[in-house]
N, C-alpha and C. Protein backbone atom coordinates (compact mmCIF):
# COMPACT_ATOMS: atom_id res chain seq x y z
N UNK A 1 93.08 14.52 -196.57
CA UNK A 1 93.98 15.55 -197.00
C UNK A 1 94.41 16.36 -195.78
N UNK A 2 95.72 16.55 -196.11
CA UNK A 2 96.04 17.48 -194.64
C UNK A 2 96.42 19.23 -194.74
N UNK A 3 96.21 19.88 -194.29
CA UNK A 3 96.86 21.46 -194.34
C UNK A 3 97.31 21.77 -193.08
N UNK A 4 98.48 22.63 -193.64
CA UNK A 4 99.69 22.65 -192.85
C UNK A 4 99.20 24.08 -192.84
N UNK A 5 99.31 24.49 -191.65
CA UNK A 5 98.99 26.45 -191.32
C UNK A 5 100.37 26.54 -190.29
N UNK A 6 101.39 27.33 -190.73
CA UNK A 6 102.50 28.07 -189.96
C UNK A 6 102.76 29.30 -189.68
N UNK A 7 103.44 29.79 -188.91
CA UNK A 7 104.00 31.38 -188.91
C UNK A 7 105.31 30.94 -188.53
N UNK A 8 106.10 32.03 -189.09
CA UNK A 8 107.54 32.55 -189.10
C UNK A 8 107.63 33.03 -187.64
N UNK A 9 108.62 32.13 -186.65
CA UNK A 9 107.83 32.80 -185.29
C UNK A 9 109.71 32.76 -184.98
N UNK A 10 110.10 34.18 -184.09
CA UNK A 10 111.44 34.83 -184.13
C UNK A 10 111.87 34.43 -182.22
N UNK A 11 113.11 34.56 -181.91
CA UNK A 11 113.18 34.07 -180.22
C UNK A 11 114.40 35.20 -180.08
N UNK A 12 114.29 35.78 -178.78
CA UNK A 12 115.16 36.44 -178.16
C UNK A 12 115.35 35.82 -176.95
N UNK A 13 116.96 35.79 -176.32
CA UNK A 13 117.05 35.50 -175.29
C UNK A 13 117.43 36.17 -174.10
N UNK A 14 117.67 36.17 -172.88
CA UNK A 14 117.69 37.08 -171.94
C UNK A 14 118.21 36.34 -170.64
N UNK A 15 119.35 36.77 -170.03
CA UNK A 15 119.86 36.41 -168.87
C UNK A 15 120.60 35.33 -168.64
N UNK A 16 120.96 35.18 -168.01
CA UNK A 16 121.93 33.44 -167.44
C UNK A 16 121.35 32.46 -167.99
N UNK A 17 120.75 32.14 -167.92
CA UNK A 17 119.77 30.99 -168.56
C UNK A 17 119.10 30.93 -169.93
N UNK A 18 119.57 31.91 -169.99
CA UNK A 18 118.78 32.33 -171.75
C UNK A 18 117.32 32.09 -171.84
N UNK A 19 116.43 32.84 -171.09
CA UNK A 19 114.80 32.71 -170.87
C UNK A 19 114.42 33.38 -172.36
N UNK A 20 113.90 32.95 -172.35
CA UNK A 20 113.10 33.05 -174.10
C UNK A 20 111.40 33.91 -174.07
N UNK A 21 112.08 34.72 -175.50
CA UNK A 21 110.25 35.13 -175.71
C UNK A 21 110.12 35.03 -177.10
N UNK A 22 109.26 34.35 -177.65
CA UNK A 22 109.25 34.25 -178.92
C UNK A 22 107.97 34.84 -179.41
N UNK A 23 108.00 35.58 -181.00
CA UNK A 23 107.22 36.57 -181.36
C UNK A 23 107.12 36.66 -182.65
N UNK A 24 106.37 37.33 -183.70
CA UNK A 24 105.96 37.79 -184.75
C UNK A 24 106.99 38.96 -185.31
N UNK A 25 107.71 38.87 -185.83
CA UNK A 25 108.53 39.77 -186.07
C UNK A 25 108.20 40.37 -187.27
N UNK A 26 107.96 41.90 -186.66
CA UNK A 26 106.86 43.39 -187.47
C UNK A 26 105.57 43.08 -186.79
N UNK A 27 104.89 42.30 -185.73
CA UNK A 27 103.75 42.47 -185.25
C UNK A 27 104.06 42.50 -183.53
N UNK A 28 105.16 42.57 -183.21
CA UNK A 28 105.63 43.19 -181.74
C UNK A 28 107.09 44.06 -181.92
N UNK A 29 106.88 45.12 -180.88
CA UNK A 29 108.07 45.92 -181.39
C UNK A 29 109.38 45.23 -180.34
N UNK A 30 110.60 45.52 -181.00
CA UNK A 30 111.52 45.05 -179.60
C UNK A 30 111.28 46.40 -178.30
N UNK A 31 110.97 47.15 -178.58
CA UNK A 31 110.50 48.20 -176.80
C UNK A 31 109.54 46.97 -176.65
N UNK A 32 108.97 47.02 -177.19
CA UNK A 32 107.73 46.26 -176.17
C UNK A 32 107.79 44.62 -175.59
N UNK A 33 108.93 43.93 -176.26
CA UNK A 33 109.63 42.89 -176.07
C UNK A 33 110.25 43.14 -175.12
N UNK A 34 111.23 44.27 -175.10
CA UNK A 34 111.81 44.64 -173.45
C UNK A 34 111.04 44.76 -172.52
N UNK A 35 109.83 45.59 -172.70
CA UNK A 35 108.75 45.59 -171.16
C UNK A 35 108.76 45.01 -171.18
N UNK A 36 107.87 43.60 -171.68
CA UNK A 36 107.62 42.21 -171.43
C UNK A 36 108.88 41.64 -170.65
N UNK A 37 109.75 41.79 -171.25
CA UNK A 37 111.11 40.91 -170.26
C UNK A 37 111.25 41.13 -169.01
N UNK A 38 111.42 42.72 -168.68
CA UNK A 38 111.33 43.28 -167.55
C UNK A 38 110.39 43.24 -166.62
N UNK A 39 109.21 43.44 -167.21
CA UNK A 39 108.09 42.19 -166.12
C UNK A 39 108.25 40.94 -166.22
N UNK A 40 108.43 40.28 -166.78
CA UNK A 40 108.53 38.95 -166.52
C UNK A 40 109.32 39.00 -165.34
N UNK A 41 110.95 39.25 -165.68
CA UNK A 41 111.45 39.39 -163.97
C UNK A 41 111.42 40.07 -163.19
N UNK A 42 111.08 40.84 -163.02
CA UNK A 42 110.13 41.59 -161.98
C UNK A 42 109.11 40.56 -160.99
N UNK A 43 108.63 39.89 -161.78
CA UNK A 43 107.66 39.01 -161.58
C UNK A 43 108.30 37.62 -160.78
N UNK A 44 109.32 37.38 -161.06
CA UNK A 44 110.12 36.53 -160.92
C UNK A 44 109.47 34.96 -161.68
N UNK A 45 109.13 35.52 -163.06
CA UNK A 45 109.07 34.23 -163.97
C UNK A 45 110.06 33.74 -164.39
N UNK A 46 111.01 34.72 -165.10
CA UNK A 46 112.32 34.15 -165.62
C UNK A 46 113.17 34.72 -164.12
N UNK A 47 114.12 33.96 -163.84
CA UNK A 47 115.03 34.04 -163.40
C UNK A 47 116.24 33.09 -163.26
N UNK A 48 117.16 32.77 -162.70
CA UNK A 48 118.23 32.14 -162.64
C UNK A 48 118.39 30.48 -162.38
N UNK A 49 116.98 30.48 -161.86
CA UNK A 49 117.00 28.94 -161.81
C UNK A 49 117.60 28.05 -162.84
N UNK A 50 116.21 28.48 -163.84
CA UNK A 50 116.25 27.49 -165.24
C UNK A 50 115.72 28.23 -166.08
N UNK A 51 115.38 27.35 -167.47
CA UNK A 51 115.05 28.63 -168.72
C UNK A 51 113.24 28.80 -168.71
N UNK A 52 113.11 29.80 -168.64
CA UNK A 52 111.45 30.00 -168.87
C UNK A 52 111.47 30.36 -170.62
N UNK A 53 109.91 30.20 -170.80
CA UNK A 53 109.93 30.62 -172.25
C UNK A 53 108.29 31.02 -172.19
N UNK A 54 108.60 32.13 -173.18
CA UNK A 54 107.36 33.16 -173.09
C UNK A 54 106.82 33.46 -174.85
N UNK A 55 105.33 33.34 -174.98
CA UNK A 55 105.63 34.01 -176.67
C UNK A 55 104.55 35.11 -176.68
N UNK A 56 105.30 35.91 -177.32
CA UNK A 56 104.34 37.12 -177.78
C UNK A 56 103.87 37.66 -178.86
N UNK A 57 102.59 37.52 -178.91
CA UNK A 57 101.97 38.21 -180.26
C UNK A 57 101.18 39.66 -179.68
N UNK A 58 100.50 40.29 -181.08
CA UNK A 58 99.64 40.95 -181.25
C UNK A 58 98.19 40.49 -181.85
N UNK A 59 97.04 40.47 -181.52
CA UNK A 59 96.21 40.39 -181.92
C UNK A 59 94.84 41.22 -182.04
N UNK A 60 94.03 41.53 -183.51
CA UNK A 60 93.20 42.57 -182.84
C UNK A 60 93.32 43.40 -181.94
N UNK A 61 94.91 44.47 -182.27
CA UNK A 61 95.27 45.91 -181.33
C UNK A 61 95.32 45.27 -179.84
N UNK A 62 95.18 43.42 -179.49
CA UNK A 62 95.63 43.46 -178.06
C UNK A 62 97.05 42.53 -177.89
N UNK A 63 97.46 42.76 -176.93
CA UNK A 63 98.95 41.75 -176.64
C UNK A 63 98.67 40.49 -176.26
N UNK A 64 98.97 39.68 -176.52
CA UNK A 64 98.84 38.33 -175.75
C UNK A 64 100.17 37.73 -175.71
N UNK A 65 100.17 37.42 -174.73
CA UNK A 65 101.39 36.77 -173.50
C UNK A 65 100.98 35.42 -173.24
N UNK A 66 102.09 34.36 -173.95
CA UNK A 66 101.29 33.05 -173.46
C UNK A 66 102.73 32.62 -172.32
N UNK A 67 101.73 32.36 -171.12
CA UNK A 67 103.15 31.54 -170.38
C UNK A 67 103.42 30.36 -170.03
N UNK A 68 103.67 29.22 -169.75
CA UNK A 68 104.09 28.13 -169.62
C UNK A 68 103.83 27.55 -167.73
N UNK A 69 102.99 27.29 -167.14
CA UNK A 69 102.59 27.17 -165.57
C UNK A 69 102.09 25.84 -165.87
N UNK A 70 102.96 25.36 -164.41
CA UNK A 70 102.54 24.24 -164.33
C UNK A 70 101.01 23.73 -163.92
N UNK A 71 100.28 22.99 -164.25
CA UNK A 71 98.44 23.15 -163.90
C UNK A 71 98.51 22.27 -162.51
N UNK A 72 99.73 21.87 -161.44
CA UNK A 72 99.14 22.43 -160.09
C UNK A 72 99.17 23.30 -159.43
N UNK A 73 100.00 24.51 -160.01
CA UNK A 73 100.40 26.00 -159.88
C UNK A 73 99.33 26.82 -160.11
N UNK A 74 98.90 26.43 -161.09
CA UNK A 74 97.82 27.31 -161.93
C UNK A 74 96.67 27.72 -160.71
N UNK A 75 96.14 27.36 -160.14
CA UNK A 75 94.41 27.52 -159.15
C UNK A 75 95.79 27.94 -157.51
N UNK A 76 96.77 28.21 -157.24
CA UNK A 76 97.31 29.04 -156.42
C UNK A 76 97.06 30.12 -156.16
N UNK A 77 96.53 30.36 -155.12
CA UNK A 77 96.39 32.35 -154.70
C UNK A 77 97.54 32.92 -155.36
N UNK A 78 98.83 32.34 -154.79
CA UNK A 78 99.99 33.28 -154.80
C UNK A 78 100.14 33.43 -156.62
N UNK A 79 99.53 32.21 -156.98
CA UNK A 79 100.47 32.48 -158.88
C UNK A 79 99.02 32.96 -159.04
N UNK A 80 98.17 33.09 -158.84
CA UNK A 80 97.13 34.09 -159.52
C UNK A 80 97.18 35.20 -159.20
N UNK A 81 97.79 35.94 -158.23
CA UNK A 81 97.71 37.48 -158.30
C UNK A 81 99.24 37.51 -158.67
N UNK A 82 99.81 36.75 -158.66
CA UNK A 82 101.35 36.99 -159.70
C UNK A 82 100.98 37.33 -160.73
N UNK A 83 100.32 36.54 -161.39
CA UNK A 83 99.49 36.48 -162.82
C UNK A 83 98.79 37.95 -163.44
N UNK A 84 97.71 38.38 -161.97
CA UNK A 84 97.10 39.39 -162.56
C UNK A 84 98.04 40.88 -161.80
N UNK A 85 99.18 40.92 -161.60
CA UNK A 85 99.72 41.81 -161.17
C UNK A 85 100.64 42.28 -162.28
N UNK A 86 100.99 40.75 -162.81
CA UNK A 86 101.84 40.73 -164.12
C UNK A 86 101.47 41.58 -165.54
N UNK A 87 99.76 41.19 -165.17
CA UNK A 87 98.73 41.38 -166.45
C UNK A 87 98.56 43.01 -166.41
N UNK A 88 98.61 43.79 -164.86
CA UNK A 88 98.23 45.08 -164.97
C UNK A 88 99.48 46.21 -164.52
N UNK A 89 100.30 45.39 -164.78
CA UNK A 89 102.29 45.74 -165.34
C UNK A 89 102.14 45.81 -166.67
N UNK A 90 101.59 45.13 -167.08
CA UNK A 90 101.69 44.88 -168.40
C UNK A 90 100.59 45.62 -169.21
N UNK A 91 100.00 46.29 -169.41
CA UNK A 91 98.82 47.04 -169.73
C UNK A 91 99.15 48.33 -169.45
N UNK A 92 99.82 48.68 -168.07
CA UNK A 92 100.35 49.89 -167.71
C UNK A 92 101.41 50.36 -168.95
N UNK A 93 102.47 49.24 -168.84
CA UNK A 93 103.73 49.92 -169.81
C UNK A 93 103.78 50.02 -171.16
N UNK A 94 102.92 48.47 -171.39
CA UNK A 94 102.48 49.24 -173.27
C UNK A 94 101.49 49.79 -173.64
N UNK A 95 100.71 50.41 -172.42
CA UNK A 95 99.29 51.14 -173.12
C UNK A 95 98.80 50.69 -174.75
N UNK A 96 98.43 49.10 -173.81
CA UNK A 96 97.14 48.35 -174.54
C UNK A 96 96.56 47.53 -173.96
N UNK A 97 95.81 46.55 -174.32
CA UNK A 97 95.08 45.69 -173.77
C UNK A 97 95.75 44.61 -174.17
N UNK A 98 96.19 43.81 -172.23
CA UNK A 98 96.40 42.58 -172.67
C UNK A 98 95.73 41.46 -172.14
């Protein structure tokens, strides 16, 4: 027997490329969809190249940000303090835990 578990999951787009964040819509606010965007490029995740795509929930009062890195990128100095610079941008502007 099989069960099917879904969510209703919503996409905004953003910039030349139309970089994507997709989310819970009533469990992220759009302010807080904008920080997220705005770090992201800040960050220079989304930008003009090509399309990035980002999704955002809430969980247990914290944010989670899933991003899309390639896994020979991933163990990089440079994309790990991208990563955690991103993470404490991000904690700063929506005062929560992400």
């Amino acid at each position: 027997m099989l069960h099917f578990c879904y969510k209703i999951v919503f996409k905004l787009e953003f910039g030349e490329t139309s970089n994507e964040i997709y989310f819970d819509k009533g469990n992220v606010s759009l302010e807080e969809i904008k920080s997220v965007e705005s770090i992201l490029e800040l960050s220079a995740y989304y930008g003009n190249d090509g399309q990035s795509s980002a999704r955002l929930e809430r969980e247990n009062n914290a944010m989670i940000l899933k991003l899309l890195v390639l896994a020979g990128y991933i163990d990089k100095p440079e994309i790990k303090s991208t990563l955690q610079n991103m993470h404490n941008s991000l904690e700063y502007n929506l005062e929560t835990k992400v």
